[in-house]
C-alpha atoms as a PDB file:
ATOM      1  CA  UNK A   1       9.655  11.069  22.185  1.00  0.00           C
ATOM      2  CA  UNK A   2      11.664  14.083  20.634  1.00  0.00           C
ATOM      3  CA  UNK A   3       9.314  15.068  17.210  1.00  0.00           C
ATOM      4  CA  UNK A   4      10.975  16.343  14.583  1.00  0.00           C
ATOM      5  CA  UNK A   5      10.447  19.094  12.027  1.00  0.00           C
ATOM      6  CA  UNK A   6       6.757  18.647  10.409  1.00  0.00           C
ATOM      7  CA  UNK A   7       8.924  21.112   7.386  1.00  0.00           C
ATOM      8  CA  UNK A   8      11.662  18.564   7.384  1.00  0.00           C
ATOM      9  CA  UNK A   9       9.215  15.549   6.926  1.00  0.00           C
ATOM     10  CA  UNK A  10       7.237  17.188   4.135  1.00  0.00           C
ATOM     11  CA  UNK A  11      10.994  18.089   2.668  1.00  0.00           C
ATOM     12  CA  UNK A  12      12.053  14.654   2.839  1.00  0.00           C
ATOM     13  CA  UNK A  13       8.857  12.992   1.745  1.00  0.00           C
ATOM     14  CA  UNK A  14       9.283  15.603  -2.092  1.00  0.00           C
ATOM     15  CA  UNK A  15      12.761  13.879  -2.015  1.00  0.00           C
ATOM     16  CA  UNK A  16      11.670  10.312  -1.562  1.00  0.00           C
ATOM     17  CA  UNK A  17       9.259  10.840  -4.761  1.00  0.00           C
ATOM     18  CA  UNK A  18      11.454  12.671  -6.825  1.00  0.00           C
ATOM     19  CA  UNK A  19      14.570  10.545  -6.385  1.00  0.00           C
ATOM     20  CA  UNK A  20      13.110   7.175  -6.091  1.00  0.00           C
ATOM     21  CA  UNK A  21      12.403   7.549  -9.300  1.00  0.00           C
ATOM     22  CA  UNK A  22      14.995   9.857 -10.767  1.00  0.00           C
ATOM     23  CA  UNK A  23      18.086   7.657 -10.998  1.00  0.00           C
ATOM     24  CA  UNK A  24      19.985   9.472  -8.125  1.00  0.00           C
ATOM     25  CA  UNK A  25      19.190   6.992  -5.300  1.00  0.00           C
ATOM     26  CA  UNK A  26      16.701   7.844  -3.045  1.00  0.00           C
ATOM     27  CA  UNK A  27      18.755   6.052   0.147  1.00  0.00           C
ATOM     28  CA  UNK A  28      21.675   8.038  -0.297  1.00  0.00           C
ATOM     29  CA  UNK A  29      19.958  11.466  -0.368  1.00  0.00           C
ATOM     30  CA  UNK A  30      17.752  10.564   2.375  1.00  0.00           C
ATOM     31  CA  UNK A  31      21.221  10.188   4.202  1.00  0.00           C
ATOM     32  CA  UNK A  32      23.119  12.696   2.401  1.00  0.00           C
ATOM     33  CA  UNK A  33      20.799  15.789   2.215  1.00  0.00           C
ATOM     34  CA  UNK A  34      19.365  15.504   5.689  1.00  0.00           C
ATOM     35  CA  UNK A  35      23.540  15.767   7.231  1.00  0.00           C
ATOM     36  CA  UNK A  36      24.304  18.625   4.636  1.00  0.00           C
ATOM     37  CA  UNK A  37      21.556  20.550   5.671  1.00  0.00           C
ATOM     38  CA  UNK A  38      22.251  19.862   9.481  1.00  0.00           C
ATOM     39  CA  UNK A  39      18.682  17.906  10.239  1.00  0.00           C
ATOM     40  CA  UNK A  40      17.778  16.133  12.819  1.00  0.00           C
ATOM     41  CA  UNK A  41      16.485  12.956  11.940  1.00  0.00           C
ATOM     42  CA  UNK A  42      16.805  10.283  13.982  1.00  0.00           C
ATOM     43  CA  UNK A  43      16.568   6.473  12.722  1.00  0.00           C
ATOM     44  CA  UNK A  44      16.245   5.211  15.572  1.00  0.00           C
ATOM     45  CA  UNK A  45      13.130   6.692  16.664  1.00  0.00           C
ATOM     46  CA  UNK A  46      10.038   5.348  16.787  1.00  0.00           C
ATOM     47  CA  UNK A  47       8.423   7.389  14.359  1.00  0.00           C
ATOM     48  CA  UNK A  48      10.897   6.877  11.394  1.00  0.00           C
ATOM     49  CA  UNK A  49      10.215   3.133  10.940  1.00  0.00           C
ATOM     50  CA  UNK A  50       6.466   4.337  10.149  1.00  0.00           C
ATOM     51  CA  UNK A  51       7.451   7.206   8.383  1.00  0.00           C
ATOM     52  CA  UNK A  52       9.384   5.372   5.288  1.00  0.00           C
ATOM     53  CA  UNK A  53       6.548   3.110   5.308  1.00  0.00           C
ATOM     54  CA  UNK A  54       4.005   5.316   4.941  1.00  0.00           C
ATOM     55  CA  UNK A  55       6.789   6.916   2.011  1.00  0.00           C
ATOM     56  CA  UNK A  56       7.148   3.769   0.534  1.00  0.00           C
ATOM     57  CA  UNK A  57       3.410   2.888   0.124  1.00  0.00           C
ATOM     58  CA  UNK A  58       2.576   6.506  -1.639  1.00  0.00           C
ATOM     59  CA  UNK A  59       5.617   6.085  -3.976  1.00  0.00           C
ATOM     60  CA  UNK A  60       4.386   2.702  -5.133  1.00  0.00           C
ATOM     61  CA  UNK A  61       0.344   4.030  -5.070  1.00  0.00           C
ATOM     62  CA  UNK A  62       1.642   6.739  -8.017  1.00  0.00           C
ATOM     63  CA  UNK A  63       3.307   3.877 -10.040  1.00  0.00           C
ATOM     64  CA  UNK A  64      -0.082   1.773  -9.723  1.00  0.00           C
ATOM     65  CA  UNK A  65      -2.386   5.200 -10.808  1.00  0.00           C
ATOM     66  CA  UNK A  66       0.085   6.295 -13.207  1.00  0.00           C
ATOM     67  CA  UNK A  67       0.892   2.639 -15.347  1.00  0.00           C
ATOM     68  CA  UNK A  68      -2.640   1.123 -14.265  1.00  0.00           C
ATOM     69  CA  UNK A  69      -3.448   0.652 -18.066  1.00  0.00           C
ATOM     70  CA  UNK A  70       0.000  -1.209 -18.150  1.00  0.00           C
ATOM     71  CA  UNK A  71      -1.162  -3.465 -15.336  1.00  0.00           C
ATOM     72  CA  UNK A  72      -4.660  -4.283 -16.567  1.00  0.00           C
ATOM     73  CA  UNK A  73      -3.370  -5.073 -20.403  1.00  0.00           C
ATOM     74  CA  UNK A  74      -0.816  -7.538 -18.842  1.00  0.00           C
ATOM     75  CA  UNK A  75      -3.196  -8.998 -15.827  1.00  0.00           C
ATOM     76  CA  UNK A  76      -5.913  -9.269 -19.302  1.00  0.00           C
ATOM     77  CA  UNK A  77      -3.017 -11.054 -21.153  1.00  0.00           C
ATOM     78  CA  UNK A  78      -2.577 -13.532 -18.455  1.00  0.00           C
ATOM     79  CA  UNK A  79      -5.933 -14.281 -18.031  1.00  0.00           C
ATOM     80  CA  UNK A  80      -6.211 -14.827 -22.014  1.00  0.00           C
ATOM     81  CA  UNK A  81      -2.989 -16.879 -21.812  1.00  0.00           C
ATOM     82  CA  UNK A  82      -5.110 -19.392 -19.028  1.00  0.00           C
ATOM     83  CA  UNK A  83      -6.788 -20.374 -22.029  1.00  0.00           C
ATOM     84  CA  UNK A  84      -3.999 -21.924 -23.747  1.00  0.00           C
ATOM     85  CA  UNK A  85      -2.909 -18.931 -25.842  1.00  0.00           C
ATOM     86  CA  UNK A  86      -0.119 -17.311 -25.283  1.00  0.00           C
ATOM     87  CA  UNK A  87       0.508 -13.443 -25.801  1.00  0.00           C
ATOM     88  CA  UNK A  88       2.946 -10.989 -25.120  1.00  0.00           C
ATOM     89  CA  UNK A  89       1.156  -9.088 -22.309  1.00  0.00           C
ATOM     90  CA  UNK A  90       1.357 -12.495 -20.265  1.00  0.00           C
ATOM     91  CA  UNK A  91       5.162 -13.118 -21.815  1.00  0.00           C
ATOM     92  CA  UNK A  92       6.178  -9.751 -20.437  1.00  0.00           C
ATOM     93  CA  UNK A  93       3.288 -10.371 -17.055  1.00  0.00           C
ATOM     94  CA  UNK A  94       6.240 -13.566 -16.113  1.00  0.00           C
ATOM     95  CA  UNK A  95       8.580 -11.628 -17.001  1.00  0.00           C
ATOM     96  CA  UNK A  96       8.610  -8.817 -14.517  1.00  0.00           C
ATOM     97  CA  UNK A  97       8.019 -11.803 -11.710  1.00  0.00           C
ATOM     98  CA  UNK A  98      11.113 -13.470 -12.620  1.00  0.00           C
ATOM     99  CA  UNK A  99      12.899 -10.252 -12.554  1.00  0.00           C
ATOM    100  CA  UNK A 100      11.084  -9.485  -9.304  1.00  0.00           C
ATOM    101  CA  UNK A 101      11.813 -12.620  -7.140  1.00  0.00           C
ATOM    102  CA  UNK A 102      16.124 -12.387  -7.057  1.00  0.00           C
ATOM    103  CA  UNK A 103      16.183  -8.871  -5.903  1.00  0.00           C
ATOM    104  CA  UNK A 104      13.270  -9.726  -3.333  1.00  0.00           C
ATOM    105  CA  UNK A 105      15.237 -12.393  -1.887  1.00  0.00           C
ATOM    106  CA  UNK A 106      18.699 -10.376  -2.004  1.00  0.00           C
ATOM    107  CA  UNK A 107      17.178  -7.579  -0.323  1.00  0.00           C
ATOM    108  CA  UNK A 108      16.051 -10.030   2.177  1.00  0.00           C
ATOM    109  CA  UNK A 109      18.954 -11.632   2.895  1.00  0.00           C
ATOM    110  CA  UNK A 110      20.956  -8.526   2.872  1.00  0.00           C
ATOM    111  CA  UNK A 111      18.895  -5.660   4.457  1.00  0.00           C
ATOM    112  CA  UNK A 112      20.591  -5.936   8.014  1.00  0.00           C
ATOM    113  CA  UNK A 113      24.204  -6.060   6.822  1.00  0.00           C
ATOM    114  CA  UNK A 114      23.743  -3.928   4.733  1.00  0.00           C
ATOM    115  CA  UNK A 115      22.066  -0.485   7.352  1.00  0.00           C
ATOM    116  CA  UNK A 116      25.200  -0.110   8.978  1.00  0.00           C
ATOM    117  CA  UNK A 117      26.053   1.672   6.177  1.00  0.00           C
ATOM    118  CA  UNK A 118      23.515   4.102   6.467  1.00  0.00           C
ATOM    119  CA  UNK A 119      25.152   6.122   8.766  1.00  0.00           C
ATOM    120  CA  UNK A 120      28.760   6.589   6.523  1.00  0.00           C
ATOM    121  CA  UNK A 121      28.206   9.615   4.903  1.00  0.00           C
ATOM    122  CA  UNK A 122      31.811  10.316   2.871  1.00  0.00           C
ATOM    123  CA  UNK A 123      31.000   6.683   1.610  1.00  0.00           C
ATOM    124  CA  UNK A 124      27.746   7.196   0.482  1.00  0.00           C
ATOM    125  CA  UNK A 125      29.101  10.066  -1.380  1.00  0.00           C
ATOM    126  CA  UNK A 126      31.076   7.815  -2.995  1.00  0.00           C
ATOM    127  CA  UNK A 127      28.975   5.766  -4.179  1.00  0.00           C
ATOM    128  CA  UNK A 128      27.467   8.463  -5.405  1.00  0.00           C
ATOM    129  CA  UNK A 129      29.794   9.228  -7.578  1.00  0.00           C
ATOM    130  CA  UNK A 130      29.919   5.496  -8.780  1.00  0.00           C
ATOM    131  CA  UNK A 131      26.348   5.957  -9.117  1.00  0.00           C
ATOM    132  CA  UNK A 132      26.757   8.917 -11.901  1.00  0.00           C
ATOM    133  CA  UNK A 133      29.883   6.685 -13.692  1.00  0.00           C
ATOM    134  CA  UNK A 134      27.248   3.468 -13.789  1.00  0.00           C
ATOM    135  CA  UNK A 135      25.243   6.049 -15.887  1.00  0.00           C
ATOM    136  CA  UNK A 136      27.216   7.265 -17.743  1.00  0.00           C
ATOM    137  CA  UNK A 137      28.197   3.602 -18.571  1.00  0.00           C
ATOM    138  CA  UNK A 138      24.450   2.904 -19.571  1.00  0.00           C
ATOM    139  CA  UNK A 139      24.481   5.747 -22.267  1.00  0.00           C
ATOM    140  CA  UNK A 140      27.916   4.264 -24.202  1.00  0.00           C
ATOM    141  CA  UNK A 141      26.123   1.034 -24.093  1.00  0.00           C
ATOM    142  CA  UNK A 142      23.066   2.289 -25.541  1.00  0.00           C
ATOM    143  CA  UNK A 143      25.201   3.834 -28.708  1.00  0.00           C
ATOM    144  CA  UNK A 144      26.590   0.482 -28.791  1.00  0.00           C
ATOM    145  CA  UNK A 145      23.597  -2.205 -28.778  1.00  0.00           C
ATOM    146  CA  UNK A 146      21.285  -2.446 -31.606  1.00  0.00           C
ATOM    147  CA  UNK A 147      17.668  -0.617 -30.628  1.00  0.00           C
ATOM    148  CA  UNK A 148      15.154  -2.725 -29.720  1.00  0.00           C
ATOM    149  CA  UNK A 149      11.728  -2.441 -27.631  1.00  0.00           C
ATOM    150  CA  UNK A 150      10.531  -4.875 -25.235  1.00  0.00           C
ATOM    151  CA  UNK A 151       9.353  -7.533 -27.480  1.00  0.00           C
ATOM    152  CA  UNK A 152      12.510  -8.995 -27.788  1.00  0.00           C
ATOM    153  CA  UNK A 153      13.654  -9.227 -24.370  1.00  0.00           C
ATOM    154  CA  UNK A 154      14.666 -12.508 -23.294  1.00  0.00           C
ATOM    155  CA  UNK A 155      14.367 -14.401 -20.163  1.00  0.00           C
ATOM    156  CA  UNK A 156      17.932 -13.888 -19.382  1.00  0.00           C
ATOM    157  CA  UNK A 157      18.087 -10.461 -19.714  1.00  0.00           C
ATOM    158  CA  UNK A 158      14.725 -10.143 -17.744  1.00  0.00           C
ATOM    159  CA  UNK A 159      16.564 -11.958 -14.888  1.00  0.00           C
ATOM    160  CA  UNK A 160      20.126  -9.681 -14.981  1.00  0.00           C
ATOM    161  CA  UNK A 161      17.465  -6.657 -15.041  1.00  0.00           C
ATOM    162  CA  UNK A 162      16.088  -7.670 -11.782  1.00  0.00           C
ATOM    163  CA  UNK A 163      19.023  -8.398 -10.319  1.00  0.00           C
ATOM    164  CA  UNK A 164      20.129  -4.966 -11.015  1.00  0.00           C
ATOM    165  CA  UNK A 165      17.696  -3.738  -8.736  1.00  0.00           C
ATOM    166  CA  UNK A 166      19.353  -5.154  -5.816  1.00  0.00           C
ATOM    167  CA  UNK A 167      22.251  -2.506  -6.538  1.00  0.00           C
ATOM    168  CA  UNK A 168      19.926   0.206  -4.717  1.00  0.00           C
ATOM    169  CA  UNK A 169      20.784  -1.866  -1.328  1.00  0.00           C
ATOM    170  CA  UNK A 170      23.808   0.278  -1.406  1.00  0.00           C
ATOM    171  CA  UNK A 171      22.581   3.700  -0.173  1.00  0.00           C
ATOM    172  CA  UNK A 172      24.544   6.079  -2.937  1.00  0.00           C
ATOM    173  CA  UNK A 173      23.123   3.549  -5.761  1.00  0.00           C
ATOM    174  CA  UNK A 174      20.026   3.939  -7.559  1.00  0.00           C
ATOM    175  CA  UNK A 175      17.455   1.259  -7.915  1.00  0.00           C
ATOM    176  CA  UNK A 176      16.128   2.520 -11.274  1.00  0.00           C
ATOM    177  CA  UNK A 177      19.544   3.806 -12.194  1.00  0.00           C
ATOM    178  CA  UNK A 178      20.416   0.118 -12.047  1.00  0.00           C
ATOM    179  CA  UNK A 179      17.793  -1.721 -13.851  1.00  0.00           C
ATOM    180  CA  UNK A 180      18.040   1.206 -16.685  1.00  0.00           C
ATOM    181  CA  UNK A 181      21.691   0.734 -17.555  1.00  0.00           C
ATOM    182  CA  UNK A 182      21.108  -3.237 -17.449  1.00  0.00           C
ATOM    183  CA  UNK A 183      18.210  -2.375 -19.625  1.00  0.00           C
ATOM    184  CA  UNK A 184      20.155  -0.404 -22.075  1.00  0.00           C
ATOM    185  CA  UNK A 185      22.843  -3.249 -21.645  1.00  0.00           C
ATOM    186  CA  UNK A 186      20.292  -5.792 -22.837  1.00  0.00           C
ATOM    187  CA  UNK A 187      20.003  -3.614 -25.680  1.00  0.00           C
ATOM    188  CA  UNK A 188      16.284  -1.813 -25.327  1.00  0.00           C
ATOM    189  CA  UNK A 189      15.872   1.896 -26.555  1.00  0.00           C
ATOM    190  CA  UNK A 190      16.061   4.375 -23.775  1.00  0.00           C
ATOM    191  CA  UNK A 191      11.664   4.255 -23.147  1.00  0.00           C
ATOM    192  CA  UNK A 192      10.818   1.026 -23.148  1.00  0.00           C
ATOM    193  CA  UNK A 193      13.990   0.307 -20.407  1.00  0.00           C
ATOM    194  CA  UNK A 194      12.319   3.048 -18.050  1.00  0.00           C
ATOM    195  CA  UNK A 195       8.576   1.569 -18.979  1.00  0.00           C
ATOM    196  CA  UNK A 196       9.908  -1.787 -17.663  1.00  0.00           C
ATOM    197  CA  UNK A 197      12.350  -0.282 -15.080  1.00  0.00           C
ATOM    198  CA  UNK A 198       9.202   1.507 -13.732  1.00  0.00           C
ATOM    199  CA  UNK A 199       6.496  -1.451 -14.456  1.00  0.00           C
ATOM    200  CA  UNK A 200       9.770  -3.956 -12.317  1.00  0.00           C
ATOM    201  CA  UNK A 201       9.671  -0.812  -9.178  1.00  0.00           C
ATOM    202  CA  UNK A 202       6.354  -1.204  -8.220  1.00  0.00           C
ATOM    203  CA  UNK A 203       5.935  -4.451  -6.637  1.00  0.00           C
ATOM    204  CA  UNK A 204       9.855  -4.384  -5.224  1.00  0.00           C
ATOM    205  CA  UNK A 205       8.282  -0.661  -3.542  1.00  0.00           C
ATOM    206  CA  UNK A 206       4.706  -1.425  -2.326  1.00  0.00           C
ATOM    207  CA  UNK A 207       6.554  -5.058  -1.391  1.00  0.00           C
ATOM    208  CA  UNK A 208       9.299  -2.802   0.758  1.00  0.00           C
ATOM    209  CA  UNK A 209       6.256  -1.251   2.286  1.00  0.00           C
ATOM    210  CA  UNK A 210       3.597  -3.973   2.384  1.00  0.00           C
ATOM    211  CA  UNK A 211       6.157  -6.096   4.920  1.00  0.00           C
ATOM    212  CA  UNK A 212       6.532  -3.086   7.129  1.00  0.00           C
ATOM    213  CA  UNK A 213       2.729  -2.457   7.954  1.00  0.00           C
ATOM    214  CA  UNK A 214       2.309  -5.126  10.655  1.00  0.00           C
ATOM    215  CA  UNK A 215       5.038  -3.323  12.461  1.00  0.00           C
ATOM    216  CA  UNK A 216       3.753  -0.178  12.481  1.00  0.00           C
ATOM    217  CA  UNK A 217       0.530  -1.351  15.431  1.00  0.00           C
ATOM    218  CA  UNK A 218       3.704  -1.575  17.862  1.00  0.00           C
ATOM    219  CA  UNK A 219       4.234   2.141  17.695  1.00  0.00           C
ATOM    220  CA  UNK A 220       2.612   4.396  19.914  1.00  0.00           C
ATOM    221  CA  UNK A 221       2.527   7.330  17.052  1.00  0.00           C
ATOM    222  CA  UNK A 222       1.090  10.963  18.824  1.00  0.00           C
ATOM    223  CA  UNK A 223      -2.290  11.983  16.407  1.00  0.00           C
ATOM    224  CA  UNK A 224      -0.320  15.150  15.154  1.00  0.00           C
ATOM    225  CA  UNK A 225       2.715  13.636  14.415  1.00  0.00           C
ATOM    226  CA  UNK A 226       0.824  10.663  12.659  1.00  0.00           C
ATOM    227  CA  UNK A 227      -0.968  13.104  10.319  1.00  0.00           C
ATOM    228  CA  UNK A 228       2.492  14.532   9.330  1.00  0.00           C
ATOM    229  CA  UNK A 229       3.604  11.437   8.239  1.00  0.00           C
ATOM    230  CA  UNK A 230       0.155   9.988   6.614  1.00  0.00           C
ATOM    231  CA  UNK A 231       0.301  13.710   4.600  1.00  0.00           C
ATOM    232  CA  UNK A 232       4.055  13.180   3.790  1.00  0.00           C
ATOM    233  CA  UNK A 233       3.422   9.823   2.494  1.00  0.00           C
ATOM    234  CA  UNK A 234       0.853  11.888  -0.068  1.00  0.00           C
ATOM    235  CA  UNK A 235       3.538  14.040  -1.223  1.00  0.00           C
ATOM    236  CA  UNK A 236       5.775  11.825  -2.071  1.00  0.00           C
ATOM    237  CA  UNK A 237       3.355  10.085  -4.105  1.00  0.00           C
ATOM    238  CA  UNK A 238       2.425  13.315  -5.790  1.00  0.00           C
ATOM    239  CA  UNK A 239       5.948  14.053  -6.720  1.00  0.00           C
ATOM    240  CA  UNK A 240       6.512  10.252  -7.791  1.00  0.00           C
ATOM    241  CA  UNK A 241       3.654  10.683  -9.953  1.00  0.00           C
ATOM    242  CA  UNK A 242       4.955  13.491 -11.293  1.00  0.00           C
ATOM    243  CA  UNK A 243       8.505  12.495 -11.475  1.00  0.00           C
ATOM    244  CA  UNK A 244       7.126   9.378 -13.609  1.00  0.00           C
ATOM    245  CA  UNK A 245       5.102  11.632 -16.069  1.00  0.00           C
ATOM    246  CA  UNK A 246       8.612  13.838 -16.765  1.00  0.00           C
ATOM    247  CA  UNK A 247      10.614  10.649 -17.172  1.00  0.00           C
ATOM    248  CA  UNK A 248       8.846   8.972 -19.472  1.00  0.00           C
ATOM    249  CA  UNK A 249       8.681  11.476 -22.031  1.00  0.00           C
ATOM    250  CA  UNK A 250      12.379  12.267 -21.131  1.00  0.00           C
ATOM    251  CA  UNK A 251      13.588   9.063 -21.973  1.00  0.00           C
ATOM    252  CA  UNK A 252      10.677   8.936 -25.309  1.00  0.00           C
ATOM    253  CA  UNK A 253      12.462  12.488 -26.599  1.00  0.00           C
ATOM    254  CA  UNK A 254      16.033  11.443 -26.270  1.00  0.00           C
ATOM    255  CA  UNK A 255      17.502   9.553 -28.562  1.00  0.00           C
ATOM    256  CA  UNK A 256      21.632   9.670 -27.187  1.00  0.00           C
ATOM    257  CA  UNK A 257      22.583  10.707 -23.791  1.00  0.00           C
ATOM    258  CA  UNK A 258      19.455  10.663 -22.002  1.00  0.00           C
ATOM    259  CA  UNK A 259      21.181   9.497 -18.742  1.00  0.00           C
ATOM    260  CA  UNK A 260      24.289  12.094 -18.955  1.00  0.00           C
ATOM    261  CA  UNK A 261      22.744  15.197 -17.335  1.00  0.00           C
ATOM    262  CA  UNK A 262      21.692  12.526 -13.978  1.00  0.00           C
ATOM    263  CA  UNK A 263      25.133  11.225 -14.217  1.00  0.00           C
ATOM    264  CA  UNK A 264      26.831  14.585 -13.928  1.00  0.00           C
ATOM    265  CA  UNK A 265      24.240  15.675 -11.015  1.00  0.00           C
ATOM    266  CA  UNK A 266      25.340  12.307  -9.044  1.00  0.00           C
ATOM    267  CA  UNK A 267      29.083  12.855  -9.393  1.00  0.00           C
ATOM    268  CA  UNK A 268      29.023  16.743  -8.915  1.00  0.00           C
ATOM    269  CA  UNK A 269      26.639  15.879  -5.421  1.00  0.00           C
ATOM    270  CA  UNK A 270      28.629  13.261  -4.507  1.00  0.00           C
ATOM    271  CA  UNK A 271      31.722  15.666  -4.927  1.00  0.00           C
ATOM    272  CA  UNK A 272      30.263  18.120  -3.112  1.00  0.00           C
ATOM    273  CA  UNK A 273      29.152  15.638  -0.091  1.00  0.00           C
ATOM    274  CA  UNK A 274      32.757  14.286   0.401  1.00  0.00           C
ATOM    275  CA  UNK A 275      34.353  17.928   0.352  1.00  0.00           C
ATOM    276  CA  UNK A 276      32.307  18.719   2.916  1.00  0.00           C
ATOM    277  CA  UNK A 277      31.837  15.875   4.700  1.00  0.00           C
END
């Protein structure tokens, strides 16, 4: 087995953080950034399977640390609501499972037909570019929708949010890109979409890595190459952490255009991907 780059791993595992959060799409700069930059980093191998796991799980550890007060109020409101009185924090507990369940069972359906695109870089570049467009989109909506917080989100518009997530299936499209525009669509301000965009990422994420573990006992990982990995998989939950921290109080400080400056990024990368492509 052919290792590859213990600099390239750490690289990749600061991307996975940053842009899993970021609205950027992590799959298409995992794709994207890795051919620009001429790496070698082969999917097929037996360590890369483990790798995005072990990715995956630290991502979706930083959400849990960094929204655990989130969790426990709503896990608290649906134990109160056992009791026969309902509550918000139970309301809002349902809510993120409904939203949950269709993108779970899309991503399901769809993973395999869907990895062949993984290795068609010009198109991932232009989806890309859609990506930064389906931003841009999400901040004329927001100047168009009354402002409201996350009281007054309904169970229909908690179900089109979670279907948004199943966007990010397309490597090029951005998970919480998605589910913020649909968010700003259903007419939320710009914090409490990314509070529920990030609250709606953590079990789809720690699900995404959860159903991988079992496979990981098949591979015969060498000790060195397996502490890479378990050390990458603490960076990128690190840099989600941190990634989460600047967003929120992005989106809190921004009253217009808070998605324009990701928008541009995505259209000038893509852009720059298909030029040289």
């Amino acid at each position: 087995m052919v290792e590859p780059s213990s600099l390239h791993l750490f690289l990749m595992a600061i991307l996975q953080g940053v842009t899993e959060l970021f609205p950027i799409s992590s799959l298409g700069h995992s794709v994207l950034v890795p051919g620009m930059l001429h790496w070698s980093m082969n999917r097929d191998a037996l360590w890369f399977l483990p790798f995005i796991v072990v990715l995956h799980l630290g991502t979706a550890t930083a959400l849990l640390l960094y929204f655990w007060r989130d969790w426990w109020k709503l896990l608290k409101g649906l134990w109160r609501a056992k009791g026969g009185a309902g509550n918000e924090d139970a309301r809002l507990f349902w809510m993120l499972v409904v939203g949950t369940i269709p993108a779970g069972l899309i991503g399901l359906a769809l993973h395999h037909q869907i990895r062949h695109l993984f290795g068609m870089f010009d198109l991932i570049a232009i989806f890309l570019v859609f990506n930064g467009l389906m931003l841009l989109i999400g901040d004329s909506l927001k100047r168009r929708h009354p402002v409201a917080d996350l009281t007054s989100l309904t169970w229909g518009k908690a179900v089109v949010i979670g279907l948004a997530q199943s966007i990010a299936l397309v490597p090029g499209m951005s998970r919480s890109g998605a589910t913020l525009v649909a968010g700003l669509g259903a007419g939320l301000d710009y914090a409490s979409t990314a509070r529920y965009s990030f609250l709606l990422a953590t079990p789809i994420i720690t699900a995404a890595g959860i159903l991988e573990v079992p496979k990981l006992l098949h591979h015969n990982i060498p000790g060195e190459l397996l502490h890479v990995i378990l050390l990458s998989g603490v960076l990128a939950g690190v840099f989600a952490w941190l990634s989460t921290w600047f967003l929120m109080r992005w989106f809190s400080g921004h009253e217009v255009s808070a998605l324009r400056p990701y928008a541009i990024y995505c259209m000038l990368m893509g852009a720059f991907a298909i030029l040289i492509g």
